[in-house]
N, C-alpha and C. Protein backbone atom coordinates (compact mmCIF):
# COMPACT_ATOMS: atom_id res chain seq x y z
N UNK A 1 0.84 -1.18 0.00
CA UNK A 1 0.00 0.00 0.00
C UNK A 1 0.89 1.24 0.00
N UNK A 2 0.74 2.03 -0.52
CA UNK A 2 1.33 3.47 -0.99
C UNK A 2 0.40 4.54 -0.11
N UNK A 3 1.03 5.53 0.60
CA UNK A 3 0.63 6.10 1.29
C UNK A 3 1.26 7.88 0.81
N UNK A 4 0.05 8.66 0.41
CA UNK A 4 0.66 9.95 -0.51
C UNK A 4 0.20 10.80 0.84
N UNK A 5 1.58 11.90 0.57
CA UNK A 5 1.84 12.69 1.49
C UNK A 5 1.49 13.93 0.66
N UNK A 6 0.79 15.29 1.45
CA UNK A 6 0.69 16.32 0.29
C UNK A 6 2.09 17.06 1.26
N UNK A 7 2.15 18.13 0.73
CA UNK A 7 3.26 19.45 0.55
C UNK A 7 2.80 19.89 2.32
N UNK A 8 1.48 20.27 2.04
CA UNK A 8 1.41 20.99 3.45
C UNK A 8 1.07 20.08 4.52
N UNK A 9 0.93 18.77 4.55
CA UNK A 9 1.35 17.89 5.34
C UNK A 9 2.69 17.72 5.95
N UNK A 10 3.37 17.98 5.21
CA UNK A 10 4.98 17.62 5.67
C UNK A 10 5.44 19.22 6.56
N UNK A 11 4.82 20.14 5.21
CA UNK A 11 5.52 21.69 5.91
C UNK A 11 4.87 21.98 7.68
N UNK A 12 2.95 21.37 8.01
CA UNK A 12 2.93 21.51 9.16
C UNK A 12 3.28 20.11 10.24
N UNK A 13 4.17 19.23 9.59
CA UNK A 13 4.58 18.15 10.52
C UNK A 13 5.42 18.62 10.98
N UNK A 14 6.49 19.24 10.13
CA UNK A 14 8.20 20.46 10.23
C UNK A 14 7.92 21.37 11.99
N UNK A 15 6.48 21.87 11.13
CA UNK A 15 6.31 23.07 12.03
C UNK A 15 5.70 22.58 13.41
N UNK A 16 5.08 21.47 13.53
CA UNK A 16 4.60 21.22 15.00
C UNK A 16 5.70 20.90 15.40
N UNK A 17 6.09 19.50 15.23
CA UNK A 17 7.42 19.11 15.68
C UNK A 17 8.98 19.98 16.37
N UNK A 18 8.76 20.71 15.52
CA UNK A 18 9.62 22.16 15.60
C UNK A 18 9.33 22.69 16.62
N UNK A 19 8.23 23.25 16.55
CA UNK A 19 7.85 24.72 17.38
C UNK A 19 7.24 24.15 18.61
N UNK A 20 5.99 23.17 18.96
CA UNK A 20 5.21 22.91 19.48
C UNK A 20 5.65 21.68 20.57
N UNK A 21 6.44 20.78 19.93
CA UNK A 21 6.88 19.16 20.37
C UNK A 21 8.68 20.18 20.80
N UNK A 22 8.89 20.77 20.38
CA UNK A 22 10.48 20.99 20.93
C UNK A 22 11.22 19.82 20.30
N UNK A 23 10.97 19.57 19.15
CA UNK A 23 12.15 18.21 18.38
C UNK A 23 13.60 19.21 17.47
N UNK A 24 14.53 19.35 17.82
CA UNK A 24 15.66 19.91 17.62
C UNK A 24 15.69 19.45 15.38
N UNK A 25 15.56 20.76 14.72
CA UNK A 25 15.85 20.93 13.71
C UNK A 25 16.10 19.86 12.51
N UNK A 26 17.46 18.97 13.64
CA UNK A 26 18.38 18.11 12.85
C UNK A 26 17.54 17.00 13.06
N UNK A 27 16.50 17.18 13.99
CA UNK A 27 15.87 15.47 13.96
C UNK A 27 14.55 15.82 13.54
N UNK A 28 14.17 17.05 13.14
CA UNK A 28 12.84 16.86 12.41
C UNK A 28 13.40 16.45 11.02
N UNK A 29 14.15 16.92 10.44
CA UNK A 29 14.58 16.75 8.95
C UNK A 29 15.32 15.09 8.90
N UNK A 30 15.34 14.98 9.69
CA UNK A 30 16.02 13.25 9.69
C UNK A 30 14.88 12.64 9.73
N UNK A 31 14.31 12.82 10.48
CA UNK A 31 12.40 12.62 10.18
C UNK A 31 12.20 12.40 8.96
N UNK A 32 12.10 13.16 8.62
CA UNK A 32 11.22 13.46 7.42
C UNK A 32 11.88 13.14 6.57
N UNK A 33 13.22 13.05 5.93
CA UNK A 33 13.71 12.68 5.03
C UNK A 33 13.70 11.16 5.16
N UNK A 34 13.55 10.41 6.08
CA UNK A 34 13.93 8.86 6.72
C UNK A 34 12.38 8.63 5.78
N UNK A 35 11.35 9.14 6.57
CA UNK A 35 9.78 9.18 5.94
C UNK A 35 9.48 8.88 4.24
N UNK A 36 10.59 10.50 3.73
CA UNK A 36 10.21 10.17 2.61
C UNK A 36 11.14 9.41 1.60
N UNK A 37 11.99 8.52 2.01
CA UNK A 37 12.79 7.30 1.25
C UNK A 37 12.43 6.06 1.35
N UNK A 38 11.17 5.97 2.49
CA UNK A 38 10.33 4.62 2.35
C UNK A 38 9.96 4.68 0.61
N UNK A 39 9.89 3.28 0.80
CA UNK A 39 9.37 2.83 -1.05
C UNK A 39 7.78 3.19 -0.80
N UNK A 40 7.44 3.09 0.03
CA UNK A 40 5.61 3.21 0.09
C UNK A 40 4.96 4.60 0.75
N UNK A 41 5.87 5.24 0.25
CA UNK A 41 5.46 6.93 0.36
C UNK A 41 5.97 7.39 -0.70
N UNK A 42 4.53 8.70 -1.26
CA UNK A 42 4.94 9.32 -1.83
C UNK A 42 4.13 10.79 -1.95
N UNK A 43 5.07 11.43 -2.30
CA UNK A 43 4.40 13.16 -2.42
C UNK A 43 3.50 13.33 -3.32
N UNK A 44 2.41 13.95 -2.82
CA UNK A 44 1.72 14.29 -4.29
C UNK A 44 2.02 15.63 -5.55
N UNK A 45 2.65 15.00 -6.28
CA UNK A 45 2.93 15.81 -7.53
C UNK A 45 4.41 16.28 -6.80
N UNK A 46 4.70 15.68 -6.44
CA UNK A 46 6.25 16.15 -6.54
C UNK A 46 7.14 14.85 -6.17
N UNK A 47 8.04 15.32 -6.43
CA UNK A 47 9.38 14.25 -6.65
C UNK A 47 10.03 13.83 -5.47
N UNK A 48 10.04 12.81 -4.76
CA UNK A 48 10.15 12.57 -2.92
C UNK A 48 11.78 12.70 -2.95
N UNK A 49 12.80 12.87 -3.94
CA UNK A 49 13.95 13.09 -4.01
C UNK A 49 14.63 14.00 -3.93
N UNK A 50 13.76 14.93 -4.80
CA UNK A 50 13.86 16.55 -4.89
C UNK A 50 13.54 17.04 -3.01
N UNK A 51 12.45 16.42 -2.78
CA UNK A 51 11.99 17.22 -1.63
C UNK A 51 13.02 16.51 -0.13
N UNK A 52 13.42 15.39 -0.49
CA UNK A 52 14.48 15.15 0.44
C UNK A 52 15.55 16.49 0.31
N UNK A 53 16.44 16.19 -0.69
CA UNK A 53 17.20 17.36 -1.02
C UNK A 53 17.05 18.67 -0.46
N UNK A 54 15.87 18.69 -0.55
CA UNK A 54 15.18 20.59 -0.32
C UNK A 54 15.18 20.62 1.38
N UNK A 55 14.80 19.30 1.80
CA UNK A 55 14.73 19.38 3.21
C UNK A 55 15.97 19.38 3.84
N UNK A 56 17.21 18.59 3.09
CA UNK A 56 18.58 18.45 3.78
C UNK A 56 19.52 19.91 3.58
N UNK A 57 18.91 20.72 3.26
CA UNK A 57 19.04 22.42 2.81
C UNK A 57 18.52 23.24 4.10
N UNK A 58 17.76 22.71 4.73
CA UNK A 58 17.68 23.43 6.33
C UNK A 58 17.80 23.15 7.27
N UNK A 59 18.40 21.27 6.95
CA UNK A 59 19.16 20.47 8.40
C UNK A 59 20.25 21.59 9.33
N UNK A 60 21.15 22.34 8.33
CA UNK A 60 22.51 22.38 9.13
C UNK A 60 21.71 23.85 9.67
N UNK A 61 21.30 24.91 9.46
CA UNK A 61 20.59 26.05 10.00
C UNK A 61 19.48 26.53 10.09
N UNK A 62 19.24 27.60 10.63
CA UNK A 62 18.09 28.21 10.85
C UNK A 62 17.57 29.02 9.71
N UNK A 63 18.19 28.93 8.94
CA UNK A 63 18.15 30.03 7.92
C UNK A 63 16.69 30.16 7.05
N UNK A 64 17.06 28.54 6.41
CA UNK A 64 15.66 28.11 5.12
C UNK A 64 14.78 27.62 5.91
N UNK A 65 13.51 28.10 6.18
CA UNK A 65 12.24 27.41 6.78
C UNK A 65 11.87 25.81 6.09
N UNK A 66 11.32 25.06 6.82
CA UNK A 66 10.61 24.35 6.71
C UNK A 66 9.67 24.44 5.27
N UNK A 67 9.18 25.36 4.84
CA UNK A 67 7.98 25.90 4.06
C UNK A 67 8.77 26.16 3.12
N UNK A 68 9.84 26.89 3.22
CA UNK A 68 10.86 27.52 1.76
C UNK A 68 11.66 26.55 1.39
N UNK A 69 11.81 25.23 2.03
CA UNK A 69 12.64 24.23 1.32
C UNK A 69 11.44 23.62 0.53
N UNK A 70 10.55 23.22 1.16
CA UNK A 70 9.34 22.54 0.19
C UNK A 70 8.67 22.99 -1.12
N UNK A 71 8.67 24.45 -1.10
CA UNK A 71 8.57 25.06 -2.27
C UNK A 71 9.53 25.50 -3.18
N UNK A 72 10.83 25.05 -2.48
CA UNK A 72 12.28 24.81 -3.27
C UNK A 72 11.87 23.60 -4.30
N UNK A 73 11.50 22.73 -3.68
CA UNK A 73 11.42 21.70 -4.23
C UNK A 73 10.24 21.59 -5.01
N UNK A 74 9.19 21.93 -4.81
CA UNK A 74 7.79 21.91 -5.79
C UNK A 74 8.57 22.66 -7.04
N UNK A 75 9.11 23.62 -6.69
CA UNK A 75 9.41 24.47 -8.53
C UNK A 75 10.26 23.80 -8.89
N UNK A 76 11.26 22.98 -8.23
CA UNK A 76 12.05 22.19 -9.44
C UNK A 76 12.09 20.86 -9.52
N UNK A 77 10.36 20.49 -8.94
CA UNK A 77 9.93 19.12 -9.67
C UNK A 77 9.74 19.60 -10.78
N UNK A 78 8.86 20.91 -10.66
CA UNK A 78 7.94 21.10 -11.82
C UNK A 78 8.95 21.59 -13.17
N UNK A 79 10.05 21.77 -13.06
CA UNK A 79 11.04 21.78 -14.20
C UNK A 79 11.46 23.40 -14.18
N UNK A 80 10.93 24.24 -13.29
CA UNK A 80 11.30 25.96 -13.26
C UNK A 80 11.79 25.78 -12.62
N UNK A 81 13.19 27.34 -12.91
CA UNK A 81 14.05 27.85 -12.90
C UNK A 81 14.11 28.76 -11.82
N UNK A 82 12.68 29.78 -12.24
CA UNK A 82 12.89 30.80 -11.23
C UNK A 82 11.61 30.41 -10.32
N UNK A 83 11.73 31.46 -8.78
CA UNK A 83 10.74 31.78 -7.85
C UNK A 83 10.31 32.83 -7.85
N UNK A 84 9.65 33.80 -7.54
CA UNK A 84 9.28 34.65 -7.10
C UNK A 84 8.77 34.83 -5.37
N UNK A 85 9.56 35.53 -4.55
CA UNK A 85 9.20 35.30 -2.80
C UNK A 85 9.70 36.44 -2.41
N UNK A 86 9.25 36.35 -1.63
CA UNK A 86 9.11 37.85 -0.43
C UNK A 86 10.14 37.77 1.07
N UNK A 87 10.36 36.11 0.80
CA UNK A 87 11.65 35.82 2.23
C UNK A 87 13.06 36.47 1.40
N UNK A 88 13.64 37.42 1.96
CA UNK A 88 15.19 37.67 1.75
C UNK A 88 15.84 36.46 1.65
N UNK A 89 15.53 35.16 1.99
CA UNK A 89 16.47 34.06 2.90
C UNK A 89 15.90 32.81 2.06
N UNK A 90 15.20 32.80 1.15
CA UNK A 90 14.89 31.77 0.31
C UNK A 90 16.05 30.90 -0.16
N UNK A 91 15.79 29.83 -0.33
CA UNK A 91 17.33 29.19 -1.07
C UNK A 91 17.04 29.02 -2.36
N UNK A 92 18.23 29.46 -2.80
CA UNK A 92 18.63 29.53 -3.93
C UNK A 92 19.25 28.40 -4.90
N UNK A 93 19.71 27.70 -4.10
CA UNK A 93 20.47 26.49 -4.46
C UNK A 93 19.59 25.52 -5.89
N UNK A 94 20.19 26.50 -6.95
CA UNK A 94 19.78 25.69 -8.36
C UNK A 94 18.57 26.44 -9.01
N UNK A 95 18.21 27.21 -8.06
CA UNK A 95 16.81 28.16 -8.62
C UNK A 95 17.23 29.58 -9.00
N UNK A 96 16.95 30.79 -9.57
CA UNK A 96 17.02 32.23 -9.50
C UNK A 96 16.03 32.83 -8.53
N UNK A 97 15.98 33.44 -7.66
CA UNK A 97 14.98 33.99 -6.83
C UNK A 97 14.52 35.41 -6.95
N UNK A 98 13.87 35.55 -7.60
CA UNK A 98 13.41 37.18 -7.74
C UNK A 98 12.55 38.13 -6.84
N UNK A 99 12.31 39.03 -6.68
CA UNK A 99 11.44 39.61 -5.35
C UNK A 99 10.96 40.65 -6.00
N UNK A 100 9.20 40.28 -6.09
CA UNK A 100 8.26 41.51 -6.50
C UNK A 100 8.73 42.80 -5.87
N UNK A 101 8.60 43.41 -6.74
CA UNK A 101 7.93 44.97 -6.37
C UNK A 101 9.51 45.28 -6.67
């Protein structure tokens, strides 16, 4: 049985765990990356490889949220280049990041 995970499932598992449970950074993302390399999970509409990746991008700091690695990763399942965001602190890593206004 295959068990699909959406986007904002994972971003508010990040964030309880995080904020709410007191689970230290490096072991929510060990979490979650452990989660999504089971063979019987998978993301919906995105690539559970990409979004590992995106998540091991805010293991070592505080920097990339929870939320900004996941949408790291949604735009370059989806094959784009650029973002458009309003965080100064977005990662960049493989994307162009542009900022309205």
């Amino acid at each position: 049985m295959v068990l699909e995970v959406s986007l904002v499932a994972l971003a508010e598992a990040a964030f309880v765990l995080a904020h709410h449970d007191g689970v230290r950074r490096e072991e929510v993302v060990d979490s979650l990356v452990g989660l999504l390399r089971r063979r019987n999970i998978r993301v919906i509409g995105a690539d559970t490889a990409i979004m590992s990746a995106a998540l091991l991008l805010c293991r070592p700091s505080g920097r990339i949220s929870f939320a900004d690695a996941l949408i790291h990763a949604d735009t370059r399942t989806h094959g784009l280049d650029t973002i458009w965001s309003f965080a100064r602190r977005f990662p960049a890593d493989g994307l162009r990041v542009a900022t309205p206004g």
